[in-house]
Protein backbone atom coordinates (compact mmCIF):
# COMPACT_ATOMS: atom_id res chain seq x y z
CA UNK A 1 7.36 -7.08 33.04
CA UNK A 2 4.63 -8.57 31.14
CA UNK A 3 3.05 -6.81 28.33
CA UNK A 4 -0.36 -6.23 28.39
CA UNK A 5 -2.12 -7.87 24.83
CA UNK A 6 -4.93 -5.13 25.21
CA UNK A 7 -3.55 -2.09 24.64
CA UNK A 8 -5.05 0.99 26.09
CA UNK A 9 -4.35 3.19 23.10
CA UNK A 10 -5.07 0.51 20.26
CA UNK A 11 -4.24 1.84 16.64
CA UNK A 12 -7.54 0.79 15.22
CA UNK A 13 -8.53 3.96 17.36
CA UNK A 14 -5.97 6.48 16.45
CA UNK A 15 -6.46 9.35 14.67
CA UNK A 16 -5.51 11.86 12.78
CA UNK A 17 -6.79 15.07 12.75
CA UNK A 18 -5.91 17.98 9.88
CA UNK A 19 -7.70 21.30 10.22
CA UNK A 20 -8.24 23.38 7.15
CA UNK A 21 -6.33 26.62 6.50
CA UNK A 22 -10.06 27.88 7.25
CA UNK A 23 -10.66 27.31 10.25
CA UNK A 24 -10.78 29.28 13.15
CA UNK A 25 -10.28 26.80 16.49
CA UNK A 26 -10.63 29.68 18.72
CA UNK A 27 -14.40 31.26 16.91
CA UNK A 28 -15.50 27.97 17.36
CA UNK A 29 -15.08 27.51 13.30
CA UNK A 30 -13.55 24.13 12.83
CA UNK A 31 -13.34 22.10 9.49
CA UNK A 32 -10.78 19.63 8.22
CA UNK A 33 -9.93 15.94 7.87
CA UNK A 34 -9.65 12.66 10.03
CA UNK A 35 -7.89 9.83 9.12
CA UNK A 36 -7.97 6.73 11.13
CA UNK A 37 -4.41 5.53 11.21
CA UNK A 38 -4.76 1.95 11.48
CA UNK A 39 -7.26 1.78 8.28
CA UNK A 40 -6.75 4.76 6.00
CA UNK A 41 -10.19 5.47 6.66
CA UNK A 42 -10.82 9.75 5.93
CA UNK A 43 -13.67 11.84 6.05
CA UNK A 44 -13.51 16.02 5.71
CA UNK A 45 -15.76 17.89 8.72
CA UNK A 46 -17.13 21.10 8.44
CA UNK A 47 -18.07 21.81 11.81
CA UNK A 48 -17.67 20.20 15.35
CA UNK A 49 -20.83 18.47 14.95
CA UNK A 50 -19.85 16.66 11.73
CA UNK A 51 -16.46 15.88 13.29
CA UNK A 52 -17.94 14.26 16.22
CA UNK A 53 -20.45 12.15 14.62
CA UNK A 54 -18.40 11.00 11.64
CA UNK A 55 -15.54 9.98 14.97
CA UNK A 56 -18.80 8.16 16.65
CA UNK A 57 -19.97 5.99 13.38
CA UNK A 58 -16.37 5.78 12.31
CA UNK A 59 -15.72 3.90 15.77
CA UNK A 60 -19.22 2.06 15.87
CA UNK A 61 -18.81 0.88 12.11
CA UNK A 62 -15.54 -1.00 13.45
CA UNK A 63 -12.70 -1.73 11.06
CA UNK A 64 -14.39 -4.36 8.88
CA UNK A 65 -16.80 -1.66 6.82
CA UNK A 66 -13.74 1.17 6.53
CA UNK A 67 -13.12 2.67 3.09
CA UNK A 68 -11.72 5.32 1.87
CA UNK A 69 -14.25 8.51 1.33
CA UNK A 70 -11.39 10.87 0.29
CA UNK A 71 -10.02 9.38 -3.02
């Protein structure tokens, strides 16, 4: 078996996501926090629209400009 050195889940693209006591998945009402695992990387979302573009510059920024937002 040889192991493959690209990884099709790599952690530099793992996430995880923490919804708010708030919101309300199934009204559409989402808000919360992502964390990329690999960096430590966090920003809060109020809405699906802020959670999908912070996700898209998060991944486009790469792992070189990552801080953390939440401290």
């Amino acid at each position: 078996m040889t192991l493959d050195s690209h990884p099709h889940y790599p952690s530099a693209l793992s996430y995880v996501l923490k919804l708010h006591r708030d919101a309300a998945p199934g009204r559409g009402q989402l808000c919360g926090r992502l964390e990329n695992i690999a960096s430590g990387h966090s920003f809060r979302f109020g809405s699906v629209e802020e959670l999908l573009a912070c996700l898209a510059h998060d991944v486009a920024a790469g792992p070189e400009s990552h801080r953390d937002d939440d401290a």
